[in-house]
N, C-alpha and C. Protein backbone atom coordinates (compact mmCIF):
# COMPACT_ATOMS: atom_id res chain seq x y z
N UNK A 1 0.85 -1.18 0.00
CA UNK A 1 0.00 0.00 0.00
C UNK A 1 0.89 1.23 0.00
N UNK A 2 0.67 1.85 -0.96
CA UNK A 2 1.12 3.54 -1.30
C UNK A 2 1.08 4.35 0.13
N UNK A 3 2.06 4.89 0.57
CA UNK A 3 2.04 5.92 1.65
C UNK A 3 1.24 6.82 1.32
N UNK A 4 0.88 7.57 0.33
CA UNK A 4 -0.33 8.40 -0.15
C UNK A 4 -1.13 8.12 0.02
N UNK A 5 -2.01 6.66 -0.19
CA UNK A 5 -3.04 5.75 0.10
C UNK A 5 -3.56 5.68 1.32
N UNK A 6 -2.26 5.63 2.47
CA UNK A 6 -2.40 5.70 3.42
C UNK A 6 -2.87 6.94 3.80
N UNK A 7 -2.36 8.24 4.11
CA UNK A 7 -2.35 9.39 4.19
C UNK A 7 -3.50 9.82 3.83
N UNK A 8 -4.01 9.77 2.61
CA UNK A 8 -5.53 9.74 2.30
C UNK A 8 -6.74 9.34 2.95
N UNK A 9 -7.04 8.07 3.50
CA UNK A 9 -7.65 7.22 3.89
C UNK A 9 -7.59 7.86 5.59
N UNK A 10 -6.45 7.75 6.05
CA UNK A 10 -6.31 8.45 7.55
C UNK A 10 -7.38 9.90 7.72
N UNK A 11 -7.36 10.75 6.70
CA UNK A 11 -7.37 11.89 6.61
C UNK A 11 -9.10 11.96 6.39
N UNK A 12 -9.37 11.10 5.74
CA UNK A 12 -10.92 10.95 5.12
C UNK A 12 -11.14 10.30 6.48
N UNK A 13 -11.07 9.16 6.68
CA UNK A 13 -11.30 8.95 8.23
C UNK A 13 -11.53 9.80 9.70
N UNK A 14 -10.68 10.48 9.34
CA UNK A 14 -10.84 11.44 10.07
C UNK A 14 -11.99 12.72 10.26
N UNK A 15 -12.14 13.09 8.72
CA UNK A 15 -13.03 14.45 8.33
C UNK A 15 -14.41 13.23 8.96
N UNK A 16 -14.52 12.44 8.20
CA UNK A 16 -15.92 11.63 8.47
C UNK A 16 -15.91 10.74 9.96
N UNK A 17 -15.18 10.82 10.65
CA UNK A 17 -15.42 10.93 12.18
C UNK A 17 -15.79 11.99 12.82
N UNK A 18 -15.36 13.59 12.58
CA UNK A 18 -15.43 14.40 13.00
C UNK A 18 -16.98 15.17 12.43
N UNK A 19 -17.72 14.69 11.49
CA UNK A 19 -18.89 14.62 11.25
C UNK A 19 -20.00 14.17 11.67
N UNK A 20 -19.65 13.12 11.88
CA UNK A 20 -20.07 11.82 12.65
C UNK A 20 -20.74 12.29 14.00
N UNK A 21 -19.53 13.06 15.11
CA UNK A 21 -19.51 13.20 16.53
C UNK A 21 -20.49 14.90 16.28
N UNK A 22 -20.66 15.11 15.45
CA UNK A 22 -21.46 16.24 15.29
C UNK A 22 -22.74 15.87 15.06
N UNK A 23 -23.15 14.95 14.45
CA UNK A 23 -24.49 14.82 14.44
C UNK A 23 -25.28 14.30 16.08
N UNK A 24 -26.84 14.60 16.18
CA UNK A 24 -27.32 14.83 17.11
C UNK A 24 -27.88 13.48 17.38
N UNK A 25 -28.28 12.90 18.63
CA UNK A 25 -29.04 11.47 18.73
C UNK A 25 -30.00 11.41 17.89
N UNK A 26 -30.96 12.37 18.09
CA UNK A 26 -32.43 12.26 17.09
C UNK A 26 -32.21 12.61 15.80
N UNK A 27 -30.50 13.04 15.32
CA UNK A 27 -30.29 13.39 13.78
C UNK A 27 -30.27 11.87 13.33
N UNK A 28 -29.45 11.04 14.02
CA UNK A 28 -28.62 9.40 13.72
C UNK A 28 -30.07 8.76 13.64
N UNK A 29 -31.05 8.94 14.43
CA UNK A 29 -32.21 7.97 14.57
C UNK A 29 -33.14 8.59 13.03
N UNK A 30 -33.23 9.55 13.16
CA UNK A 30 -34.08 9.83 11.90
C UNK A 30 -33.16 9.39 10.59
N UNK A 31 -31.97 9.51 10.45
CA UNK A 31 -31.43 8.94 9.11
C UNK A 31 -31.12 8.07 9.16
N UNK A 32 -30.72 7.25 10.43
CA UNK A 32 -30.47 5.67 10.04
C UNK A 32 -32.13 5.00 9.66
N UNK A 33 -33.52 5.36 10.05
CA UNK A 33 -34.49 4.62 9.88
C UNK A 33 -34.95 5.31 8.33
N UNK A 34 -34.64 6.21 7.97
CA UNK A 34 -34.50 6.73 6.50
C UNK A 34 -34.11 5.37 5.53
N UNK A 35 -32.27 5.39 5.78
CA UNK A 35 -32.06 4.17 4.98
C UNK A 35 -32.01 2.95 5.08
N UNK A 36 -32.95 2.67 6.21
CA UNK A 36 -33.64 1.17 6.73
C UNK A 36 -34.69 1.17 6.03
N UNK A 37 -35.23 2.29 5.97
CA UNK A 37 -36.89 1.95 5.15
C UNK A 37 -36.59 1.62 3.57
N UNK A 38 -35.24 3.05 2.90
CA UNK A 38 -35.03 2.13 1.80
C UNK A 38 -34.46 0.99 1.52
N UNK A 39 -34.01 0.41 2.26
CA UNK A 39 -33.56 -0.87 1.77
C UNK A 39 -34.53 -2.10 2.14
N UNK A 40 -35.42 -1.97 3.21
CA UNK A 40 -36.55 -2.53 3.22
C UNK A 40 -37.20 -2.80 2.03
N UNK A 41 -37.37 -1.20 1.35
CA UNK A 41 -38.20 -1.25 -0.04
C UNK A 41 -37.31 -1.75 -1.29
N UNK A 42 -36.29 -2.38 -1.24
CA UNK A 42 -35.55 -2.90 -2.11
C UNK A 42 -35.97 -4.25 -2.58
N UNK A 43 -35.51 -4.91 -3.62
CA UNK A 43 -35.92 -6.21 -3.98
C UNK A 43 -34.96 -7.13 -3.03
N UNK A 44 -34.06 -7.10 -3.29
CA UNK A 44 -32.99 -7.81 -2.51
C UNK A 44 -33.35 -7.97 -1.49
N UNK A 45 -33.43 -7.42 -0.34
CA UNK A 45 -34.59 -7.68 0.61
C UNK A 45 -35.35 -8.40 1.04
N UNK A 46 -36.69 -7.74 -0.19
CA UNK A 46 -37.98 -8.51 0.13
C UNK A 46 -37.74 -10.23 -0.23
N UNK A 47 -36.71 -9.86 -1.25
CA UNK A 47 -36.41 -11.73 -1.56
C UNK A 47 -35.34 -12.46 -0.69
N UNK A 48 -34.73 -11.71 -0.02
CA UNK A 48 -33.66 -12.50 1.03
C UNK A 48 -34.49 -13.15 1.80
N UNK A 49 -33.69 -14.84 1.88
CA UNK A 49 -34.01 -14.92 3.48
C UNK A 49 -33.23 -14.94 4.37
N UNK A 50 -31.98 -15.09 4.19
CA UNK A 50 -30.44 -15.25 5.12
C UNK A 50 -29.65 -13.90 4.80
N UNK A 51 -29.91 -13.07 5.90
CA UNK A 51 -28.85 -11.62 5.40
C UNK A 51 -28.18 -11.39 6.33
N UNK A 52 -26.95 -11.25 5.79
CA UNK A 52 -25.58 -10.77 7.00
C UNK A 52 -25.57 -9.35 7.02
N UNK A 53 -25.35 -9.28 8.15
CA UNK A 53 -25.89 -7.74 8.40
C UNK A 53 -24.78 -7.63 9.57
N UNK A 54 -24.42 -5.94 10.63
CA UNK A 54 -24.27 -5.87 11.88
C UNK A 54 -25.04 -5.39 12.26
N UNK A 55 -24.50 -5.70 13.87
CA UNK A 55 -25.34 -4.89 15.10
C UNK A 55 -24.32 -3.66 15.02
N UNK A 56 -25.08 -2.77 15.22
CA UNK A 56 -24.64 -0.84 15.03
C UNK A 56 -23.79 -0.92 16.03
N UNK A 57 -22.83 0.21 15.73
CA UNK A 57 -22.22 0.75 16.94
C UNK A 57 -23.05 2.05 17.12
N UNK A 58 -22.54 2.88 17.94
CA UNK A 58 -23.09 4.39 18.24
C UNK A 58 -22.82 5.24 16.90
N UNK A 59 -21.61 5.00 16.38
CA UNK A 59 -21.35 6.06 15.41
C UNK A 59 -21.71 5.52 13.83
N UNK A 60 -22.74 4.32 13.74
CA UNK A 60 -23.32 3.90 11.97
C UNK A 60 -24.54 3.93 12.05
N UNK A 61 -24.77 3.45 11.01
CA UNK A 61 -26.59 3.39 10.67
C UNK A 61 -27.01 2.43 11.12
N UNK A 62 -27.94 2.86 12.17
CA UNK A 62 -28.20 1.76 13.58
C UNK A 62 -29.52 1.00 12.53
N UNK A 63 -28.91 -0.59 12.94
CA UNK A 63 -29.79 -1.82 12.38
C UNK A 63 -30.57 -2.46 13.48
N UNK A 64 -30.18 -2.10 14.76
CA UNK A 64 -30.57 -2.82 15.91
C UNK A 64 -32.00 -3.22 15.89
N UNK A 65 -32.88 -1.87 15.39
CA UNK A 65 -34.45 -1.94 15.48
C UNK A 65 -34.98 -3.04 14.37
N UNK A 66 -34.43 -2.79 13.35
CA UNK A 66 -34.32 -3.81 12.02
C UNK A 66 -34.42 -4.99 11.85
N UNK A 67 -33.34 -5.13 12.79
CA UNK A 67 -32.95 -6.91 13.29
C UNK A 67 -34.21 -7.16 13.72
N UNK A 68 -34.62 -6.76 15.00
CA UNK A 68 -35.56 -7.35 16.00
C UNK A 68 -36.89 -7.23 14.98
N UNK A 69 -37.21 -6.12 14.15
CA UNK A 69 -38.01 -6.06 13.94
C UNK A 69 -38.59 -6.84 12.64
N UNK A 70 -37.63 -7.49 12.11
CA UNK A 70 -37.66 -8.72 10.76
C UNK A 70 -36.79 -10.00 11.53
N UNK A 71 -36.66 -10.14 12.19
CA UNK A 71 -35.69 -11.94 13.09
C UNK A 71 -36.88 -12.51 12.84
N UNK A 72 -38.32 -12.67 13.15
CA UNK A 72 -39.04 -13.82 12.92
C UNK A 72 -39.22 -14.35 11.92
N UNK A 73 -39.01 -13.48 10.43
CA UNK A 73 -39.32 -13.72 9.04
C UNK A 73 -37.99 -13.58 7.83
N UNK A 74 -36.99 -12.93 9.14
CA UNK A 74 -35.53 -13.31 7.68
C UNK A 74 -34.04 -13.99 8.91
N UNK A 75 -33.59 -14.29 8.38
CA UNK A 75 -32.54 -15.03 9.53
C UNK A 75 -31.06 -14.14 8.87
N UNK A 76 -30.85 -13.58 10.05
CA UNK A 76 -29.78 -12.76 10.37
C UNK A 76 -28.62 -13.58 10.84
N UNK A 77 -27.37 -13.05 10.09
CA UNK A 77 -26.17 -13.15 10.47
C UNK A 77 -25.04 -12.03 10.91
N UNK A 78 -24.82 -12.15 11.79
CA UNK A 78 -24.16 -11.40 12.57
C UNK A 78 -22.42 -11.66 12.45
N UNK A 79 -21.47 -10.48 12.30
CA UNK A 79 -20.13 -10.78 12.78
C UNK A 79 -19.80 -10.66 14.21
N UNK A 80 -18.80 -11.68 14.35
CA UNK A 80 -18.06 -11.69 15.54
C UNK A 80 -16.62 -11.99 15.73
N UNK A 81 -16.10 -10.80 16.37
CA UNK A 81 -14.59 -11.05 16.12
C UNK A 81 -14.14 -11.97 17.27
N UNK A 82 -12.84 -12.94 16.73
CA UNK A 82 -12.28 -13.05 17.89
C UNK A 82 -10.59 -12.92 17.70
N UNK A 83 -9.98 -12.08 18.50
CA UNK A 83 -8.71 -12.00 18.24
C UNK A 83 -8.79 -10.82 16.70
N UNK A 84 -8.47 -11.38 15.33
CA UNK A 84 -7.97 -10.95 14.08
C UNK A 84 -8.93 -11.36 13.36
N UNK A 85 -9.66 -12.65 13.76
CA UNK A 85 -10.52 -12.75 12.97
C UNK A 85 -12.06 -12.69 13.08
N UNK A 86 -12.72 -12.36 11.99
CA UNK A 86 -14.34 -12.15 12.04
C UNK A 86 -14.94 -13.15 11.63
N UNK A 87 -15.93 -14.24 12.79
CA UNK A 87 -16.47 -15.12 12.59
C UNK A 87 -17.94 -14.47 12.03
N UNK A 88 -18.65 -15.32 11.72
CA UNK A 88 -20.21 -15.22 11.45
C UNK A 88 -20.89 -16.05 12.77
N UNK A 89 -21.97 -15.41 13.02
CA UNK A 89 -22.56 -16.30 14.09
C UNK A 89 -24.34 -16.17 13.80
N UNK A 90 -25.52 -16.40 14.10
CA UNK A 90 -26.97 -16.99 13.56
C UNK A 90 -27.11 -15.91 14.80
N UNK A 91 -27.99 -14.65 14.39
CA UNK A 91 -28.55 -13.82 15.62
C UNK A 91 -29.99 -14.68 15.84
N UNK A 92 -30.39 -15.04 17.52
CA UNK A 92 -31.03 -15.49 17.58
C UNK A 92 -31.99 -14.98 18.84
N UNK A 93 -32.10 -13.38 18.70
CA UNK A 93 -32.49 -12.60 19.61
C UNK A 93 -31.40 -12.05 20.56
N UNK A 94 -31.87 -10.79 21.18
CA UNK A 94 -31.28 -9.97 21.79
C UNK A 94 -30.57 -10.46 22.74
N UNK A 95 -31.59 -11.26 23.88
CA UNK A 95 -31.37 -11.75 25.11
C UNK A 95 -30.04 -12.96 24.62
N UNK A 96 -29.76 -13.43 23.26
CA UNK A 96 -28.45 -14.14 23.35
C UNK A 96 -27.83 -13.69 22.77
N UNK A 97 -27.20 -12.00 22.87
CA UNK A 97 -26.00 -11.03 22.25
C UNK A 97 -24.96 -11.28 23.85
N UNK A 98 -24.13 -11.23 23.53
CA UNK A 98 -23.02 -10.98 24.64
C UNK A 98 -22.18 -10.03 23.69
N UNK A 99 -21.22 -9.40 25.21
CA UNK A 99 -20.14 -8.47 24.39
C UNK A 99 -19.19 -8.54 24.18
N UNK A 100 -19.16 -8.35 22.63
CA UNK A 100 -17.75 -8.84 21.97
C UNK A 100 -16.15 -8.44 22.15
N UNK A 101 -15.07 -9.03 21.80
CA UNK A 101 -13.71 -8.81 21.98
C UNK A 101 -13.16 -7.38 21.38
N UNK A 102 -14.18 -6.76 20.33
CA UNK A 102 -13.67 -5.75 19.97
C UNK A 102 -14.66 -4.67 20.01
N UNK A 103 -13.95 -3.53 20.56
CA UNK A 103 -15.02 -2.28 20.82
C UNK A 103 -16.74 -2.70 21.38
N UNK A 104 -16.35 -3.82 22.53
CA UNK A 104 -17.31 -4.52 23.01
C UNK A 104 -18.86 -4.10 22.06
N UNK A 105 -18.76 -4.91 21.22
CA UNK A 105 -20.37 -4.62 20.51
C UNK A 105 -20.60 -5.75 20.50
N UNK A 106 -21.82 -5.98 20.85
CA UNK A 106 -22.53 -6.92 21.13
C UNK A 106 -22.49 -8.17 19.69
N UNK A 107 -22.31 -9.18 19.74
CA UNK A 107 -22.19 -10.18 18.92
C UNK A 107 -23.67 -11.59 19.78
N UNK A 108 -23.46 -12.29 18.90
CA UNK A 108 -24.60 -13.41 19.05
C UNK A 108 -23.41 -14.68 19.79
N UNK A 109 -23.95 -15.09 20.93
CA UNK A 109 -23.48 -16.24 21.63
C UNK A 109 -23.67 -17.56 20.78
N UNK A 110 -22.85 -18.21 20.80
CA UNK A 110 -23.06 -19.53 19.81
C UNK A 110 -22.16 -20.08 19.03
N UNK A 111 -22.48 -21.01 18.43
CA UNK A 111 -21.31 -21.40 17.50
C UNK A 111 -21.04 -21.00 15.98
N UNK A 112 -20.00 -20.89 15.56
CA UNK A 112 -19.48 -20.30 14.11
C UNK A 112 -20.72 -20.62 12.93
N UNK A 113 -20.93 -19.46 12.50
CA UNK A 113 -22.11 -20.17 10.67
C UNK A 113 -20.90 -19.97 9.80
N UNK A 114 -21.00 -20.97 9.21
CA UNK A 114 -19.99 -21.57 8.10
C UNK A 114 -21.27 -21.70 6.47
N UNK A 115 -22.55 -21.73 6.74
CA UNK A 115 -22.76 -21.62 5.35
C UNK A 115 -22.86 -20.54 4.73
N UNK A 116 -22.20 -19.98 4.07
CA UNK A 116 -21.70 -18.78 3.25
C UNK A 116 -22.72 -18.66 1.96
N UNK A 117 -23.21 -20.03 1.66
CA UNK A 117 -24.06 -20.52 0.45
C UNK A 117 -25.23 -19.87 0.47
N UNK A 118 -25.51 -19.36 1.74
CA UNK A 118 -27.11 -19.65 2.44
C UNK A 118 -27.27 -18.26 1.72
N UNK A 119 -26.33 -17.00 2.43
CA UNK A 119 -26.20 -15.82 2.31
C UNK A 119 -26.91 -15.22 1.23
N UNK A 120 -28.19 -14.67 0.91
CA UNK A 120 -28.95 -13.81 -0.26
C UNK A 120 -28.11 -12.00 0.24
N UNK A 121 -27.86 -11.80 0.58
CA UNK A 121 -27.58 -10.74 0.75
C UNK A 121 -26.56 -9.88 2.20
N UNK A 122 -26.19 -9.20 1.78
CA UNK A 122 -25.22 -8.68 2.94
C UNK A 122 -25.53 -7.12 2.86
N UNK A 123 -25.16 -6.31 4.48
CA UNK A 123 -25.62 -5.33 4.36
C UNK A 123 -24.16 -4.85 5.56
N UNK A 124 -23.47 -3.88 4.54
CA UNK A 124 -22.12 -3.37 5.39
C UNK A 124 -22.55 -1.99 5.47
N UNK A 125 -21.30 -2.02 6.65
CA UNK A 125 -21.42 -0.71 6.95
C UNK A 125 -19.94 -0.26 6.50
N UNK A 126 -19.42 0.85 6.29
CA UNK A 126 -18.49 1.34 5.89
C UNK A 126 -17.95 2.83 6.60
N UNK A 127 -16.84 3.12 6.66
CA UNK A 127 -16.57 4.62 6.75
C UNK A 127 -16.72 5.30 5.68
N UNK A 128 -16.79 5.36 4.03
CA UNK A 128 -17.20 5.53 3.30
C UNK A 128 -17.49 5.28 1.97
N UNK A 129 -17.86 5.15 1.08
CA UNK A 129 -18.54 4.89 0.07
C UNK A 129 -18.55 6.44 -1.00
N UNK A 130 -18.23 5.75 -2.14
CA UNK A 130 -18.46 6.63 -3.86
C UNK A 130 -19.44 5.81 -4.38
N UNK A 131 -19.63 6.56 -5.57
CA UNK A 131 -20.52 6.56 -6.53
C UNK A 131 -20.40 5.03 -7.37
N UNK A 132 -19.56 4.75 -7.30
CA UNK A 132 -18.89 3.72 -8.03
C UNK A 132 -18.94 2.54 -7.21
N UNK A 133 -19.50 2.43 -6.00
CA UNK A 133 -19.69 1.41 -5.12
C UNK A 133 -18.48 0.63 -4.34
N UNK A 134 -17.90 1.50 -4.28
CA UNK A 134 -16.09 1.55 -3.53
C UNK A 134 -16.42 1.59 -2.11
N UNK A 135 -15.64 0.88 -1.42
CA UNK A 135 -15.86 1.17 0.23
C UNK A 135 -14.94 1.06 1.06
N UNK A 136 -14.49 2.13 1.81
CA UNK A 136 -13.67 2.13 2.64
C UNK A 136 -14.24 1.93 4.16
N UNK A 137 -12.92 0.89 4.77
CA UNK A 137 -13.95 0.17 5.96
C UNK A 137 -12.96 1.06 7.44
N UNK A 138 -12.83 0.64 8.88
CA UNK A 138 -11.72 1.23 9.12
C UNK A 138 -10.67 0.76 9.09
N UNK A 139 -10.04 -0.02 8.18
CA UNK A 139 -8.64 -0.05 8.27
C UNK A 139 -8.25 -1.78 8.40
N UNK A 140 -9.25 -2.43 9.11
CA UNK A 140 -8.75 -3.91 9.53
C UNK A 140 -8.87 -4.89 8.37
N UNK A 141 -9.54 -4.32 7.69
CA UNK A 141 -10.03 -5.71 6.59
C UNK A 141 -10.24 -6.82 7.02
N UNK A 142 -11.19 -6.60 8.28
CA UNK A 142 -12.11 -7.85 8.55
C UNK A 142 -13.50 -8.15 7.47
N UNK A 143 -14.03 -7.33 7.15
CA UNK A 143 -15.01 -7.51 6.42
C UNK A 143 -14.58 -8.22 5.06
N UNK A 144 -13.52 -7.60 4.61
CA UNK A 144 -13.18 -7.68 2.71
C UNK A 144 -13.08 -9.17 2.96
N UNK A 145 -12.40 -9.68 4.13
CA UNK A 145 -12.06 -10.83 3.72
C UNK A 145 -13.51 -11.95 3.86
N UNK A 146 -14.52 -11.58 4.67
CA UNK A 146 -15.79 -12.08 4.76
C UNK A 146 -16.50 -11.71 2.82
N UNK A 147 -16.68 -10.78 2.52
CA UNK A 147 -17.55 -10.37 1.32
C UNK A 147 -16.57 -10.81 0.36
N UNK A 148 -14.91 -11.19 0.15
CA UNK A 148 -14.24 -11.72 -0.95
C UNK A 148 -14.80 -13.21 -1.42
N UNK A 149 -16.21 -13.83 -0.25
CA UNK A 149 -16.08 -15.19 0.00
C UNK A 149 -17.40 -15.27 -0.63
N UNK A 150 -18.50 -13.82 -0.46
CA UNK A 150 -19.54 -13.71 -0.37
C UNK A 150 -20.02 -13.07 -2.21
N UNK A 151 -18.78 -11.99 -2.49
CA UNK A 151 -18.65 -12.01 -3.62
C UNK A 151 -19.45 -12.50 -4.64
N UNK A 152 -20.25 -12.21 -5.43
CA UNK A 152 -20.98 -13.47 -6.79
C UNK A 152 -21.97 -14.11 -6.06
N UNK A 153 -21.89 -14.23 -4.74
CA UNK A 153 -23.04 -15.30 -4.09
C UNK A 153 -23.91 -14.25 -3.87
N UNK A 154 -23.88 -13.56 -2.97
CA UNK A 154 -24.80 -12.66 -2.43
C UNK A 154 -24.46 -11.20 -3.11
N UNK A 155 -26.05 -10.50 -2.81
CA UNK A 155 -25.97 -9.31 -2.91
C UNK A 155 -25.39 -8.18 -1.79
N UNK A 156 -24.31 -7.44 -2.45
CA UNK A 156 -23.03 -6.80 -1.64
C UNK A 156 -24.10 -5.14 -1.28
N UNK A 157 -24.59 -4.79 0.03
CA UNK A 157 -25.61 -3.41 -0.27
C UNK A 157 -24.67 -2.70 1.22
N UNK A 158 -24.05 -1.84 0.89
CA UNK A 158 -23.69 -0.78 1.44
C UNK A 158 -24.56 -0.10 2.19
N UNK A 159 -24.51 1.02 3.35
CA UNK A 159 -25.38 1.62 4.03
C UNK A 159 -24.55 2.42 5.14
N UNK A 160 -25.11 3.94 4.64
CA UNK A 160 -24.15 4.98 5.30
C UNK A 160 -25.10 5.93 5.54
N UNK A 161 -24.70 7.41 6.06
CA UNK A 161 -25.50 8.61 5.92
C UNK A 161 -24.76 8.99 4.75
N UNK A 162 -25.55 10.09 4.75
CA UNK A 162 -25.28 11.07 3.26
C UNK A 162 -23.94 11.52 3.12
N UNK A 163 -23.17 12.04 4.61
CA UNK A 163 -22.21 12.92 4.01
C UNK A 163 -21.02 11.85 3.91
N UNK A 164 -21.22 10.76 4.18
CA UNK A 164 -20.24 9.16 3.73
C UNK A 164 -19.98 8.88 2.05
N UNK A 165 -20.60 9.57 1.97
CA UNK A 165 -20.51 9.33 -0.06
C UNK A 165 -19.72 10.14 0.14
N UNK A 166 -18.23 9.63 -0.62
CA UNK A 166 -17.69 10.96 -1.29
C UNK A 166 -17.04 10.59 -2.90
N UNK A 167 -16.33 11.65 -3.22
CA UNK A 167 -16.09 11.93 -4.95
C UNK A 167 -15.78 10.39 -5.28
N UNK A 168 -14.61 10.46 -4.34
CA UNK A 168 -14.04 8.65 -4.53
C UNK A 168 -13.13 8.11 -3.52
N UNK A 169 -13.54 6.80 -3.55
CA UNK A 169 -12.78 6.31 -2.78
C UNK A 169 -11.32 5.31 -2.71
N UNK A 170 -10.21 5.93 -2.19
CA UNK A 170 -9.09 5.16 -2.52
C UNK A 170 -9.30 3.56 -2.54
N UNK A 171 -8.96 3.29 -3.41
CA UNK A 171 -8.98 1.82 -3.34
C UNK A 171 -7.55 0.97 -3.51
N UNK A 172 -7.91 -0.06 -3.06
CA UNK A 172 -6.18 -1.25 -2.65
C UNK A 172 -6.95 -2.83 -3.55
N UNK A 173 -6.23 -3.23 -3.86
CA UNK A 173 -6.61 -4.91 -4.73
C UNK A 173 -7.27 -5.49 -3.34
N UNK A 174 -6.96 -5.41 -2.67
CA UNK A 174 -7.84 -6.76 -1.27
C UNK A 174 -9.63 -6.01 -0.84
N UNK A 175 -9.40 -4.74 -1.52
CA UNK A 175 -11.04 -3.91 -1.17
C UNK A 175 -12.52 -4.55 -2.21
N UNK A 176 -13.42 -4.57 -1.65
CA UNK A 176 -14.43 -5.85 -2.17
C UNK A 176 -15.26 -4.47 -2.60
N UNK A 177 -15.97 -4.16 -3.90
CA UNK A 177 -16.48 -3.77 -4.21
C UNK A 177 -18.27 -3.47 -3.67
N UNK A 178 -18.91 -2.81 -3.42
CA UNK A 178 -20.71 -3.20 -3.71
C UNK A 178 -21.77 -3.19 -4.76
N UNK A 179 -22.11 -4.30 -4.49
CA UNK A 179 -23.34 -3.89 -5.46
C UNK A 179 -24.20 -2.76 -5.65
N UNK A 180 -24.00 -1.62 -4.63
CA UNK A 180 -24.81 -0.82 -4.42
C UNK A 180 -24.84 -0.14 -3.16
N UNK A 181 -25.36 1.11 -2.67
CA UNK A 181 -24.91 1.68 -1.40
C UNK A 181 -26.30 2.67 -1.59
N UNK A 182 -27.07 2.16 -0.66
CA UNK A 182 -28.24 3.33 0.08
C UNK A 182 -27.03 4.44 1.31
N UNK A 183 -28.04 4.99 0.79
CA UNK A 183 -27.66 6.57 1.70
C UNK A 183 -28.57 7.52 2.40
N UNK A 184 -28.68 8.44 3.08
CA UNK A 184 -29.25 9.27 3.80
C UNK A 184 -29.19 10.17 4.99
C-alpha cells in the first residue's frame, strides 16, 4: 500500500469521524431509519431470506431496530470477532448477544455459521462509500475478507448517511467492491 493511500484514507477517516460526533441522537435515529426503510423497499430484501448484516455501533446506521423487527421472518447473520478474525454467528435474539472482543459490541453467543451458500444478501457498513460502489472500511479488513467469499453469491448493499458518499474512494486490490450503497 502507497504511503499516499495511506495518508488519504487516515485523513478521510478522520473528516468523516469528525462529522459523525457532530451529528445529534435524534439526527442518527431519523437517518439511520430513512435508509432502513429504503432498503426494506428494495428487492434484494424482500427476496432474502439469510442476510448478513451488523449490530450498530453508536457512530453507523443503527440496524438494531431492524434486526428485532424482521428476526421472525428473515434469519440474520451477525459478525463476531475473535482476536484478528471475524467469525459469522446466527442472531437469535437480543437476550443471546453478549459483548464482543472488539469495541465490546454486542455479537450473538453460539457457535461459528460456516454456510456462506445460504447468504442472499449482505448489508455493510463502511466509513465511506463513492458513486462507483467503492468502500472504505476502518482499516482492519475484517469484512473484505468475509464479502471476498460472499462475492458473486450474495448481494453486496452498502449503508451509510449522506455525508459518507464521497467523490471517490481510494482503493487497494484486497477492497471488495458493492453492489450498491443506500444513503441518507
Amino acid at each position: 500500500m502507497s504511503e499516499e493511500i495511506v495518508l488519504i484514507k487516515k485523513a478521510l477517516r478522520k473528516k468523516i469521524k469528525q462529522i459523525k460526533s457532530e451529528l445529534s441522537e435524534s439526527g442518527r435515529k431519523i437517518r439511520s431509519e430513512a435508509v432502513m426503510k429504503k432498503l426494506e423497499d428494495t428487492s434484494e430484501f424482500k427476496n432474502a431470506e439469510t442476510i448478513f448484516i451488523y449490530w450498530a455501533m453508536d457512530d453507523e446506521i443503527d440496524t438494531k431496530e431492524f434486526i428485532v423487527k424482521w428476526a421472525g421472518r428473515k434469519r440474520f447473520i451477525l459478525p463476531a470477532i475473535n482476536g484478528e478474525e471475524l467469525y459469522l454467528k446466527e442472531f437469535t435474539g437480543v437476550h443471546k448477544l453478549k459483548n464482543g472482543d472488539l469495541y465490546s459490541i454486542p455479537e450473538p453467543d453460539g457457535k461459528p455459521f460456516h454456510d456462506l451458500s445460504s447468504i442472499d444478501l449482505a448489508i455493510v457498513p463502511g466509513v465511506a462509500f463513492d458513486l462507483h460502489n467503492n468502500r472504505m472500511g476502518r482499516g482492519k479488513a475484517y469484512y473484505d475478507k468475509v464479502l471476498l467469499k460472499l462475492k458473486g453469491k450474495a448481494r453486496l448493499i452498502g449503508i451509510c448517511y449522506d455525508f459518507q458518499m464521497v467523490e471517490n474512494v481510494p482503493v487497494e486490490p484486497h477492497d471488495i467492491k458493492m453492489d450498491g450503497v443506500i444513503y441518507g
